[in-house]
C-alpha atoms as a PDB file:
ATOM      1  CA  UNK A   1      24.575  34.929  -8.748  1.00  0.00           C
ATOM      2  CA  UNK A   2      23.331  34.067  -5.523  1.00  0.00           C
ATOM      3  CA  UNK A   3      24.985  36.008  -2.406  1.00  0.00           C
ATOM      4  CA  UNK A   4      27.331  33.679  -0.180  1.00  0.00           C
ATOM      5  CA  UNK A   5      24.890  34.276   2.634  1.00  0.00           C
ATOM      6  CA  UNK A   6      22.501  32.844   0.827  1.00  0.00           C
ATOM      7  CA  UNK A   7      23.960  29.688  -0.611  1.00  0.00           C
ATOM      8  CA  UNK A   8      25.496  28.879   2.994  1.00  0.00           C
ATOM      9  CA  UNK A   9      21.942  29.433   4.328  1.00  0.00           C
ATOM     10  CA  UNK A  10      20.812  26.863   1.852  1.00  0.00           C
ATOM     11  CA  UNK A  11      23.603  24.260   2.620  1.00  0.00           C
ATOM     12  CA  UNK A  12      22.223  24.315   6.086  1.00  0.00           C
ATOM     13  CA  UNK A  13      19.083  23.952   5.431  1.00  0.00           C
ATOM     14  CA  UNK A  14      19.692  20.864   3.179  1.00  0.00           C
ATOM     15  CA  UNK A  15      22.083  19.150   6.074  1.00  0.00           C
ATOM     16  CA  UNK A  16      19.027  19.569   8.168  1.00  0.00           C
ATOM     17  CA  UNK A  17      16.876  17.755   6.055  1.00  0.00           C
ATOM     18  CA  UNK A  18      19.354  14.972   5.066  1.00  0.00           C
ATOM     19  CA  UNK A  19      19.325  14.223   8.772  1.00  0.00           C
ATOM     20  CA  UNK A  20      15.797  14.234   8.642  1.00  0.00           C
ATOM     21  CA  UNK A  21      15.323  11.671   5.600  1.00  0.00           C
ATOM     22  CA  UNK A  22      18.049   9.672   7.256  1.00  0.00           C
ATOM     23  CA  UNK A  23      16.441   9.310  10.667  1.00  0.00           C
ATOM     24  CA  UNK A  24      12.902   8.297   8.759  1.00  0.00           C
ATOM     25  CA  UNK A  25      14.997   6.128   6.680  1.00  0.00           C
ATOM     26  CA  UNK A  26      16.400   4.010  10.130  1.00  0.00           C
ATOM     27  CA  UNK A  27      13.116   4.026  11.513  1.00  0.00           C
ATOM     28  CA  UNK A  28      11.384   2.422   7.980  1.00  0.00           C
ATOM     29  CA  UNK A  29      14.351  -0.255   7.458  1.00  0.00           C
ATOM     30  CA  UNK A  30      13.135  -0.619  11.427  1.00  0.00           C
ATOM     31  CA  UNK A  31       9.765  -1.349  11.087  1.00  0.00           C
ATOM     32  CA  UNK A  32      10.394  -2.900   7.247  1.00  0.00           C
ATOM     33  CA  UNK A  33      12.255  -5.444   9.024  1.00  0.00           C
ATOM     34  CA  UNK A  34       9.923  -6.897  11.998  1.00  0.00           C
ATOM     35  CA  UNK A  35       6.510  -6.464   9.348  1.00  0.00           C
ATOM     36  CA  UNK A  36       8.531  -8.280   6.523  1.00  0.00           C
ATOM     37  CA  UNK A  37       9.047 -11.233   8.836  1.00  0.00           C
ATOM     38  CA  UNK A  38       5.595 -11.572  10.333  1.00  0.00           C
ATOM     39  CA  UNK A  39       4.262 -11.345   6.252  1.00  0.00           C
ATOM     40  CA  UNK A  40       6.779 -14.050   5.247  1.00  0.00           C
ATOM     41  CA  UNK A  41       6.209 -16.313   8.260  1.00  0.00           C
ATOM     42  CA  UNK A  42       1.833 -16.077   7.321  1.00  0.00           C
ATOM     43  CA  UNK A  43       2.198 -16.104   3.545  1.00  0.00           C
ATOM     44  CA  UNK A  44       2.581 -19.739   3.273  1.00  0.00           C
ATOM     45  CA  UNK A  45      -0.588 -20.560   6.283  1.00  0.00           C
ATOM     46  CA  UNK A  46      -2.696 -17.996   3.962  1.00  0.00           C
ATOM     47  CA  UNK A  47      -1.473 -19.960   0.565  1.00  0.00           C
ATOM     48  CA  UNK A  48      -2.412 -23.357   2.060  1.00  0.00           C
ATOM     49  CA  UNK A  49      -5.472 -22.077   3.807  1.00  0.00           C
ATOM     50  CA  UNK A  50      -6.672 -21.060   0.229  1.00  0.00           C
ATOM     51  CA  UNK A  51      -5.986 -24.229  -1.828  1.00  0.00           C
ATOM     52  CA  UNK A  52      -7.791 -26.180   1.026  1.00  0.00           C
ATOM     53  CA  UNK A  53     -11.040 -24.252   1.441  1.00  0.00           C
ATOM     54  CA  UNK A  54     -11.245 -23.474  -2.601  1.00  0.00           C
ATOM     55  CA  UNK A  55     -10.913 -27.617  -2.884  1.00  0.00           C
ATOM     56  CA  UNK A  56     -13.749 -28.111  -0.372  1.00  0.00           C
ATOM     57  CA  UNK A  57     -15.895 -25.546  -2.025  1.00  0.00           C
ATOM     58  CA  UNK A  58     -15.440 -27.753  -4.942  1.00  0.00           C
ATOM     59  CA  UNK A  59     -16.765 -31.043  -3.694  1.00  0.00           C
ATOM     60  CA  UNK A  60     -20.331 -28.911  -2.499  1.00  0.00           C
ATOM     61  CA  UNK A  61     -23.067 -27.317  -3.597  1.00  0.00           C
ATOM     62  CA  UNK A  62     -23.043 -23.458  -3.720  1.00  0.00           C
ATOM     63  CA  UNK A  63     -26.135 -23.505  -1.729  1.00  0.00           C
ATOM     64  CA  UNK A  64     -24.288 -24.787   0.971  1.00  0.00           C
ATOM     65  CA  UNK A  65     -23.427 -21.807   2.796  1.00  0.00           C
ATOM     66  CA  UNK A  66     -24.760 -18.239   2.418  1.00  0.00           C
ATOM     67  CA  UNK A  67     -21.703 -16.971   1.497  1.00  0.00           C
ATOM     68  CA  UNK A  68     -20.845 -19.756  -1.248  1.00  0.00           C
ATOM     69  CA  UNK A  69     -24.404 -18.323  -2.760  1.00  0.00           C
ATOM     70  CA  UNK A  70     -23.436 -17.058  -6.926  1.00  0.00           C
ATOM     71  CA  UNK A  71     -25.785 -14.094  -7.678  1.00  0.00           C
ATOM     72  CA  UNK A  72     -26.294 -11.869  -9.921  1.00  0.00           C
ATOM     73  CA  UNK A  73     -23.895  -9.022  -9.220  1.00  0.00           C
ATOM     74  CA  UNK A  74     -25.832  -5.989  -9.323  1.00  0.00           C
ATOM     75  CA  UNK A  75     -24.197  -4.695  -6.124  1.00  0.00           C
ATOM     76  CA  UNK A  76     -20.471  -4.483  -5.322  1.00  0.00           C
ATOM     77  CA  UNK A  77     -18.461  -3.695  -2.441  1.00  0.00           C
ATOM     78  CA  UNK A  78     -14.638  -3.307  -2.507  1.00  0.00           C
ATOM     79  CA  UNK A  79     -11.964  -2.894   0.643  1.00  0.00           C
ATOM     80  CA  UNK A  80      -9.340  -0.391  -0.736  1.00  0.00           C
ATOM     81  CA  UNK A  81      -6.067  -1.115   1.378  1.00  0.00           C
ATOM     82  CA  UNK A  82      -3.537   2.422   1.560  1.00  0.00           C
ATOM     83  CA  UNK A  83      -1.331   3.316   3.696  1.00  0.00           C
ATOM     84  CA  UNK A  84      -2.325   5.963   6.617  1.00  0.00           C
ATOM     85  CA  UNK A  85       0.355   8.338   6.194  1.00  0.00           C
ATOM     86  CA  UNK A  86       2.865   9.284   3.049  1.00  0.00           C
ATOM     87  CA  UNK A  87       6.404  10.016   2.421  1.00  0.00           C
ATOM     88  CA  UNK A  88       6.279   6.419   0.444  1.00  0.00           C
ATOM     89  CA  UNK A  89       7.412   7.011  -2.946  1.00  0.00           C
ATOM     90  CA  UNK A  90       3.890   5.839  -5.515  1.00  0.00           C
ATOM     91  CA  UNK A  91       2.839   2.985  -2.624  1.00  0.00           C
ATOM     92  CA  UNK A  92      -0.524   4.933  -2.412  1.00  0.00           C
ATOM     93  CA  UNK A  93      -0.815   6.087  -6.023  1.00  0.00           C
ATOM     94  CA  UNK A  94      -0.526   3.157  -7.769  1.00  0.00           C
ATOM     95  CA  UNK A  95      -2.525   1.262  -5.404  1.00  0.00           C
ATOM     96  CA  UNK A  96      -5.058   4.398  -6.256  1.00  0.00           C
ATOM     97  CA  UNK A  97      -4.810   4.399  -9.753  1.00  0.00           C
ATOM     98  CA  UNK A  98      -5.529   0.717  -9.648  1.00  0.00           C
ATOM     99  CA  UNK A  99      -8.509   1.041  -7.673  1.00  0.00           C
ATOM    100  CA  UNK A 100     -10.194   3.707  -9.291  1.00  0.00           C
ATOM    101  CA  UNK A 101      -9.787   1.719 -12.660  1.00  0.00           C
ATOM    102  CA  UNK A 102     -11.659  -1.009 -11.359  1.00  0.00           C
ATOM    103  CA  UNK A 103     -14.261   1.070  -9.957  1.00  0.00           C
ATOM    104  CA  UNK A 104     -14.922   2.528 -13.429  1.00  0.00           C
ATOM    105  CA  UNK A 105     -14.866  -0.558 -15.446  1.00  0.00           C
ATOM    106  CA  UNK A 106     -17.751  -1.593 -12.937  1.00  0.00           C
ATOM    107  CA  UNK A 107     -19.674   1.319 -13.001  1.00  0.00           C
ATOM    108  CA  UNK A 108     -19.702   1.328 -17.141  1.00  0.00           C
ATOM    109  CA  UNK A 109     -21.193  -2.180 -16.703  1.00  0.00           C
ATOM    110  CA  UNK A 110     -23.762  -0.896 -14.941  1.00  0.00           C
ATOM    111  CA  UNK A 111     -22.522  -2.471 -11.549  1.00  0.00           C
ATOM    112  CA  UNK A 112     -23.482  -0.310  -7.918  1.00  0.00           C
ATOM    113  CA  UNK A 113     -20.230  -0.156  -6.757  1.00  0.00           C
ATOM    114  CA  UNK A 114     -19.565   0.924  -3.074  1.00  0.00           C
ATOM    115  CA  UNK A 115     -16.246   1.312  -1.037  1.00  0.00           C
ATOM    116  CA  UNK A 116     -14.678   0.298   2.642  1.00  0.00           C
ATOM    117  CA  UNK A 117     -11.638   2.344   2.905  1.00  0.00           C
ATOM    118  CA  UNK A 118      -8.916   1.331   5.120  1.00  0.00           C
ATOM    119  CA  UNK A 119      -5.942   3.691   5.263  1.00  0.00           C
ATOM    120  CA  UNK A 120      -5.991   7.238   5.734  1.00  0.00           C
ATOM    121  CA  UNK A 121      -4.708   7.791   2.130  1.00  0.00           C
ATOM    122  CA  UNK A 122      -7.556   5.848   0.560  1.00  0.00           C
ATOM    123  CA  UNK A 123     -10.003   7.692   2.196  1.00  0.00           C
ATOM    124  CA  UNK A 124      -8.785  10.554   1.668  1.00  0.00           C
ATOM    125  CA  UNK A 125      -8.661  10.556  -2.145  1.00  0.00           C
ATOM    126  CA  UNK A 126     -11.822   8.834  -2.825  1.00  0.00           C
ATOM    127  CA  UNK A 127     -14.275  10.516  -0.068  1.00  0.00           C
ATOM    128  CA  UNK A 128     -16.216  13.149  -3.060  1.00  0.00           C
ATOM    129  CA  UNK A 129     -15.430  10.569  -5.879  1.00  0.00           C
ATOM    130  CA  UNK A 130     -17.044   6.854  -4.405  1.00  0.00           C
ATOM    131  CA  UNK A 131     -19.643   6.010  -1.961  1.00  0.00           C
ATOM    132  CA  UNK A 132     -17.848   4.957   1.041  1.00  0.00           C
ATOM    133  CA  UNK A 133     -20.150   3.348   3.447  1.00  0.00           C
ATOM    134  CA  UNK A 134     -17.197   2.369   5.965  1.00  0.00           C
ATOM    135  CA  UNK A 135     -13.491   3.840   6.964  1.00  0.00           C
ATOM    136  CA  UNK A 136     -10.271   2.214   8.887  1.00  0.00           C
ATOM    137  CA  UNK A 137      -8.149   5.154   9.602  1.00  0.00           C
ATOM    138  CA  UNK A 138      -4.933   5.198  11.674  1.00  0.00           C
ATOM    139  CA  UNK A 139      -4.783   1.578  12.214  1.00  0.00           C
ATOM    140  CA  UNK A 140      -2.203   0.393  10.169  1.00  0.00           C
ATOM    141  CA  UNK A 141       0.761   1.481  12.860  1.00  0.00           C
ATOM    142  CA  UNK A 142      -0.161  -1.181  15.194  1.00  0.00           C
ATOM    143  CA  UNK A 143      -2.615  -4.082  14.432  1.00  0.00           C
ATOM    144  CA  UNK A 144      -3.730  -7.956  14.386  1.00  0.00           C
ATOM    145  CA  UNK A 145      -6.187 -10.402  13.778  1.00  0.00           C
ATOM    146  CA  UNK A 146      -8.799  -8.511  15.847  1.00  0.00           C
ATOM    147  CA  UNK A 147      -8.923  -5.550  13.255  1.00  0.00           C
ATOM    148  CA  UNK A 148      -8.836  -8.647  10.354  1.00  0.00           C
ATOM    149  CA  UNK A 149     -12.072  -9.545  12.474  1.00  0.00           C
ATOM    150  CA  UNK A 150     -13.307  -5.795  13.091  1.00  0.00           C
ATOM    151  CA  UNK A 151     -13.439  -5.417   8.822  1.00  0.00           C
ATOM    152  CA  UNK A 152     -14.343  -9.037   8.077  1.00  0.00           C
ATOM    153  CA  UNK A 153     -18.015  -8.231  10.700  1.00  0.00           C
ATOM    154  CA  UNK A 154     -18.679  -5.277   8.197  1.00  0.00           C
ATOM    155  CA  UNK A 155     -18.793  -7.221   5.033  1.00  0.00           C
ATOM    156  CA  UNK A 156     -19.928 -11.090   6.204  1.00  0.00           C
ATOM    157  CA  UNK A 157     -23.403  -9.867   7.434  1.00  0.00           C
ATOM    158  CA  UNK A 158     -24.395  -7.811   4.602  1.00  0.00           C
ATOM    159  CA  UNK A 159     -23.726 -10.284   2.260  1.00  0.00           C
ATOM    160  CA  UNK A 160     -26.063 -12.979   3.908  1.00  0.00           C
ATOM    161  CA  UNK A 161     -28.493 -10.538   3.893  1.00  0.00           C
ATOM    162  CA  UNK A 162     -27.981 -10.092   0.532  1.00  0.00           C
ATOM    163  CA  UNK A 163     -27.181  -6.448   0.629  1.00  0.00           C
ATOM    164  CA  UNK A 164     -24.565  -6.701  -2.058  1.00  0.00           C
ATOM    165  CA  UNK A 165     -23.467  -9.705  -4.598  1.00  0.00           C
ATOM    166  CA  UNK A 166     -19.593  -9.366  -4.549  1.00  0.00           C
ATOM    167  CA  UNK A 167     -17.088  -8.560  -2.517  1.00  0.00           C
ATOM    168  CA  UNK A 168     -13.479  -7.471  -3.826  1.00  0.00           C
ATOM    169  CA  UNK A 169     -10.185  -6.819  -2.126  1.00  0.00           C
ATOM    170  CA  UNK A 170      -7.814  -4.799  -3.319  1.00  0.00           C
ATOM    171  CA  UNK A 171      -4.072  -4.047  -1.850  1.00  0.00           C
ATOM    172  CA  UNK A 172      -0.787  -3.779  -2.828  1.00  0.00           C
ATOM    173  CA  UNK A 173       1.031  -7.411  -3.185  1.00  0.00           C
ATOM    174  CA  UNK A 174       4.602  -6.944  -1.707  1.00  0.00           C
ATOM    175  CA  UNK A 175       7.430  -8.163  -4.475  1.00  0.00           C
ATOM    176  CA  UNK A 176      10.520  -6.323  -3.359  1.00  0.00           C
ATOM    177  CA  UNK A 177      11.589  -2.902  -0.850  1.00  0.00           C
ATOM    178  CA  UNK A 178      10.997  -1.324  -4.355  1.00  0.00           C
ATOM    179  CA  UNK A 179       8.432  -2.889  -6.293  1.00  0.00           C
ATOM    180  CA  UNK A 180       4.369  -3.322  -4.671  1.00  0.00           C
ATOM    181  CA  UNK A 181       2.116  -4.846  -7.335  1.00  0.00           C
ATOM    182  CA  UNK A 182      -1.679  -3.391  -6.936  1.00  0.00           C
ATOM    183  CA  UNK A 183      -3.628  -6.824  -6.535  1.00  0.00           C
ATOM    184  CA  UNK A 184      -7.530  -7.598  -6.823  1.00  0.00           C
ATOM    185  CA  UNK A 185      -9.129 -10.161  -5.401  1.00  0.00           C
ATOM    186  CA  UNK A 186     -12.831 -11.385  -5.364  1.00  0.00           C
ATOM    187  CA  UNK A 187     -13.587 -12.794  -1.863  1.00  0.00           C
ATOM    188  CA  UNK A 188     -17.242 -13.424  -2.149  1.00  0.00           C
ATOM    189  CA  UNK A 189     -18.184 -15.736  -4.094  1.00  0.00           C
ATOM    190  CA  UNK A 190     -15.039 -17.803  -3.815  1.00  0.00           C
ATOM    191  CA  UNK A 191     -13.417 -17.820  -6.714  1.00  0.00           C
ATOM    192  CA  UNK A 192     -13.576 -21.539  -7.060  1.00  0.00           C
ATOM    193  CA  UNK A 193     -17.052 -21.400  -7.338  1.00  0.00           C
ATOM    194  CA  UNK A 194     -18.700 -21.682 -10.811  1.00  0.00           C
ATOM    195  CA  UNK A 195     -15.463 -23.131 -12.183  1.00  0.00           C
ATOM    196  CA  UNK A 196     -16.458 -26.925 -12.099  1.00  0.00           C
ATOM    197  CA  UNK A 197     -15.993 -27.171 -15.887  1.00  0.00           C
ATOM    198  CA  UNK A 198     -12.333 -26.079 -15.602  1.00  0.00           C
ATOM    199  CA  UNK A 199     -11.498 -27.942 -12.800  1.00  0.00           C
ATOM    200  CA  UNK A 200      -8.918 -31.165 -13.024  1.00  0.00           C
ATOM    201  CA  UNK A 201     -11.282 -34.106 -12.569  1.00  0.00           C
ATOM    202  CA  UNK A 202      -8.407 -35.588 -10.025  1.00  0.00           C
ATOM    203  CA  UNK A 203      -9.495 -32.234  -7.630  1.00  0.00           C
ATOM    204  CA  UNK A 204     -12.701 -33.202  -7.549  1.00  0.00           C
ATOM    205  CA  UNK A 205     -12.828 -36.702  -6.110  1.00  0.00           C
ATOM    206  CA  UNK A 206     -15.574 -37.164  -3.823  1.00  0.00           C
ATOM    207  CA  UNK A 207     -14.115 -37.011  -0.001  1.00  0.00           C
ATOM    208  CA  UNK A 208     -15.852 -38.132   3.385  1.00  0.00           C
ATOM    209  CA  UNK A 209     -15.441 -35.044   6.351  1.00  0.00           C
ATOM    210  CA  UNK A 210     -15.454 -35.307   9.459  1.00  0.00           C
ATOM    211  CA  UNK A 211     -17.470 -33.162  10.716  1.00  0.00           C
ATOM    212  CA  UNK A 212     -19.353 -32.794   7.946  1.00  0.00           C
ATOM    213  CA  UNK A 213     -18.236 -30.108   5.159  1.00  0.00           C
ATOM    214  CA  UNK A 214     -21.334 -28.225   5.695  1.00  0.00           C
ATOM    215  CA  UNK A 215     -19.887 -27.619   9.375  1.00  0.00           C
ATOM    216  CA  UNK A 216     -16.129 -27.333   7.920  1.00  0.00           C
ATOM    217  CA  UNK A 217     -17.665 -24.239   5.649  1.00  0.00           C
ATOM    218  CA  UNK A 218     -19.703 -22.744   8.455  1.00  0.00           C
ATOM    219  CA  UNK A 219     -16.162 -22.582  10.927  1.00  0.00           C
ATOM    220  CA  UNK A 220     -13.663 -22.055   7.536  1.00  0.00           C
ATOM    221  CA  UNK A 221     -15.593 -19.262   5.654  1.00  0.00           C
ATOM    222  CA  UNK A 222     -15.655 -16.486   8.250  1.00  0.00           C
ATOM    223  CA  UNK A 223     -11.635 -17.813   9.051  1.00  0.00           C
ATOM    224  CA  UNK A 224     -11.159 -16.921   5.383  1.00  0.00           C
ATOM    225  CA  UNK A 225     -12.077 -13.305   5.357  1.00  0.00           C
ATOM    226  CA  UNK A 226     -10.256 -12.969   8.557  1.00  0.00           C
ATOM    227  CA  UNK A 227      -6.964 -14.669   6.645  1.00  0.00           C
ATOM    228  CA  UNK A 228      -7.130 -12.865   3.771  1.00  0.00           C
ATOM    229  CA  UNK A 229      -7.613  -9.482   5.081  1.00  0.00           C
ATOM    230  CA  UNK A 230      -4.498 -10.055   7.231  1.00  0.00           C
ATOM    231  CA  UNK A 231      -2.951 -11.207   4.962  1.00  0.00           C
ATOM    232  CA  UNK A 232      -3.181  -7.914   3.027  1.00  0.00           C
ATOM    233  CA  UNK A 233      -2.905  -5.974   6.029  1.00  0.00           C
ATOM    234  CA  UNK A 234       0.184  -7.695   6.448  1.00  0.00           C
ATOM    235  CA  UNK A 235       1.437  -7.112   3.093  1.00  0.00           C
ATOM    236  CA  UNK A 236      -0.008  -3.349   3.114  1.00  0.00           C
ATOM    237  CA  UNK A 237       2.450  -2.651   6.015  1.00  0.00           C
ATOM    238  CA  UNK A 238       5.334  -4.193   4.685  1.00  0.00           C
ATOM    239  CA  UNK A 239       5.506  -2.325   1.444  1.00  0.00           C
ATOM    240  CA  UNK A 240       4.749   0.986   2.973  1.00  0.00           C
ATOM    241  CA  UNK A 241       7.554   0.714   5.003  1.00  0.00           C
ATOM    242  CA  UNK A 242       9.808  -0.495   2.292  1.00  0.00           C
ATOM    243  CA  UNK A 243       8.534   2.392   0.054  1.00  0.00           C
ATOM    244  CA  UNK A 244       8.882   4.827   2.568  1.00  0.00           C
ATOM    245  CA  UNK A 245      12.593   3.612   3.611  1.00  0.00           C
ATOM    246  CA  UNK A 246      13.614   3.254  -0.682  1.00  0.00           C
ATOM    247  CA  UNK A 247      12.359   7.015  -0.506  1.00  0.00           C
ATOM    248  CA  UNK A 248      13.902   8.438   2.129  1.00  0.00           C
ATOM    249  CA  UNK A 249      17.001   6.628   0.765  1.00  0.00           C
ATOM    250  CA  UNK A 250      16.532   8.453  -2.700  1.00  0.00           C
ATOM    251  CA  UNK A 251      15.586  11.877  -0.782  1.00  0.00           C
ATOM    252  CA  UNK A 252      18.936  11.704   0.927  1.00  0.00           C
ATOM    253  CA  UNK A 253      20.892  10.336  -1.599  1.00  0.00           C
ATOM    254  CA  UNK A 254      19.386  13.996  -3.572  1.00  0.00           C
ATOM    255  CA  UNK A 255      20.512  16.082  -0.269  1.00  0.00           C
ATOM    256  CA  UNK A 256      23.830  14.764  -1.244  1.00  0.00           C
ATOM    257  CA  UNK A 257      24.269  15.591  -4.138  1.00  0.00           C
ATOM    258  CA  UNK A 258      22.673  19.125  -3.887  1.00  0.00           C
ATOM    259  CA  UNK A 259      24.736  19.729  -0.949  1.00  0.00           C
ATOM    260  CA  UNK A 260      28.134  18.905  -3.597  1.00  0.00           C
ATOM    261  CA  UNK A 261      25.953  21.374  -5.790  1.00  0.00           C
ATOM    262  CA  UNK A 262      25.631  23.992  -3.928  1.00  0.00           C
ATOM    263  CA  UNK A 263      29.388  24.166  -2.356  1.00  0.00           C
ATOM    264  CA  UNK A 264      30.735  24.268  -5.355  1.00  0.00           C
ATOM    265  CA  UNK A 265      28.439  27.242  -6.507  1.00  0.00           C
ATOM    266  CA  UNK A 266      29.935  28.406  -2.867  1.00  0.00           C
ATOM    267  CA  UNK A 267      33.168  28.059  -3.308  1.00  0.00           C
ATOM    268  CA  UNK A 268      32.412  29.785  -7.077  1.00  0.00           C
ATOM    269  CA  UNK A 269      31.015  33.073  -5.149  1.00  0.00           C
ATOM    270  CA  UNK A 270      33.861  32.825  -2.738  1.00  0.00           C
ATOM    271  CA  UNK A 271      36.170  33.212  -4.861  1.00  0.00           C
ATOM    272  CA  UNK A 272      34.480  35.802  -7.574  1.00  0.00           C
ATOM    273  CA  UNK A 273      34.107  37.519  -3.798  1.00  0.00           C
ATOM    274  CA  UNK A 274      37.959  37.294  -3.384  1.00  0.00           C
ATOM    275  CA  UNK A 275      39.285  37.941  -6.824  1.00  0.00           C
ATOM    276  CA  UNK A 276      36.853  41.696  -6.626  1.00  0.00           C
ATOM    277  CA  UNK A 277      38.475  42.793  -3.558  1.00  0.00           C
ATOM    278  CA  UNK A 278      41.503  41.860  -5.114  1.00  0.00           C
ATOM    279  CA  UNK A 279      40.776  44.146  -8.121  1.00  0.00           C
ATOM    280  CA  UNK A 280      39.735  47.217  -5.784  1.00  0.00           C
ATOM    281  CA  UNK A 281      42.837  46.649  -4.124  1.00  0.00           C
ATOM    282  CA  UNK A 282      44.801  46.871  -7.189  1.00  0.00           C
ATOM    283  CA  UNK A 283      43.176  49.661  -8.277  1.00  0.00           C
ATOM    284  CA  UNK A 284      43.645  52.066  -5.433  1.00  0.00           C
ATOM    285  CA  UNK A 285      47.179  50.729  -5.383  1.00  0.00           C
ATOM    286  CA  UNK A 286      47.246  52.280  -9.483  1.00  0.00           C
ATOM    287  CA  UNK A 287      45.455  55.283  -8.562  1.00  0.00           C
ATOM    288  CA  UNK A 288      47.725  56.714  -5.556  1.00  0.00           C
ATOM    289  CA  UNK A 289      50.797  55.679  -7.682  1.00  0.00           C
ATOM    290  CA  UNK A 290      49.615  57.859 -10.474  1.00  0.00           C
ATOM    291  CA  UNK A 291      48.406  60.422  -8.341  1.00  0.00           C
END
């Protein structure tokens, strides 16, 4: 058995860290709170944005707009969306996990697959095992549109130039504090496009723009990179901060009950402590009586 010493040094050092895991937990519920709010408040703007620009891409020809163009995909590019730092529970891993998946299921189809990593962790795990041709690191703390803007320049361009044929995002969908869901989706082509066949015939009534929907797609399509990448940028920070503040919750809910497991094994050595020096007193009590 462990000396007293010992075990007391351990309580201490597990009081310590409960204050510790608290503290991070305050500041997460902190930060959970004000990047929940700004997510819920764009949600439904993205949601809308979406049904209106896949309904105009519709009514026009895919030739339209460079980045309406359907090619052979040959050439891939994915934005992998991880937190910068850790202490969040499996935020990053599953978000990983999915991620790598993907990559292989392209690669086995013979697709050139290629990676923009934003998030520390991301880049991180994935620098000697993809070909990352861009990184966003330390970025997520503080942010808006402009670094929506900063990672939509890096993947717009290229793809008129017809560097690469598709363009996936992939980031973890916020359900609950507890519960991210790893989501993919394609931004270039839009996913409307090629569907025509599975379309309601009510969504594609013919309308008249104004300004003309080949100058609605030239001002929308660049605004819908730039939505959707907040979006998940938005949704990235929220569940790290709700994983990382369900974590430190668990962590010190385990400080607690390891601190009630090791005073009891205390108070166990205490008293095995006492009830010796009871014996040795008993004993030399015995022995000078009989001597």
């Amino acid at each position: 058995m462990a000396s007293l010493k010992d075990i007391k040094r351990k309580v201490s050092a597990v009081q310590k860290t409960k204050q510790i895991t608290r503290a991070m937990n305050m500041v997460a519920a902190s930060k959970f709170k004000s990047a929940q709010s700004k997510m819920e408040n764009f949600r439904p703007y993205a949601g809308k944005f979406m049904d209106v620009l896949n309904s105009l891409a519709l009514r026009v020809e895919s030739m339209t707009h460079p980045l309406l163009a359907v090619r052979d995909p040959k050439k891939i590019r994915v934005i992998c969306m991880t937190s910068d730092r850790g202490l969040c529970g499996g935020f990053n891993t599953n978000l990983i996990k999915a991620t790598e998946r993907f990559l292989k299921e392209k690669v086995k189809e013979g697709k050139d697959v290629s990676l923009i990593s934003v998030g520390r962790k991301g880049r991180d795990y994935f620098r000697k095992k993809a070909n990352i041709l861009a990184q966003k690191v330390d970025v997520l703390s503080k942010f808006d549109m402009t670094l929506a803007v900063s990672i939509a320049d890096e993947v717009i361009t290229p793809f008129i130039k017809e560097e690469y044929d598709e363009l996936y995002l992939i980031y973890n969908q916020f359900v609950n504090v507890s519960v991210q869901k790893p989501a993919v989706v394609r931004l270039f082509p839009l996913p409307s496009i090629g569907q025509d066949s599975e379309v309601d015939p009510d969504k594609r009534l013919d309308y008249i723009y104004e300004p003309s929907d080949e100058i609605l797609l030239h001002k929308l399509l660049p605004m819908y990179v730039h939505v959707l990448v907040y979006r998940a940028l938005l949704e990235t920070s929220a569940g790290e901060n709700g994983a990382r503040m369900a974590a430190m919750d668990n962590a010190t809910s385990n400080c607690e009950d390891l601190i009630r497991s090791l005073t009891l094994k205390m108070n166990k050595a205490r008293q095995a402590a006492i009830t010796a020096e009871l014996m040795d007193i008993v004993g030399g009590t015995e022995a000078l009586a009989k001597g």
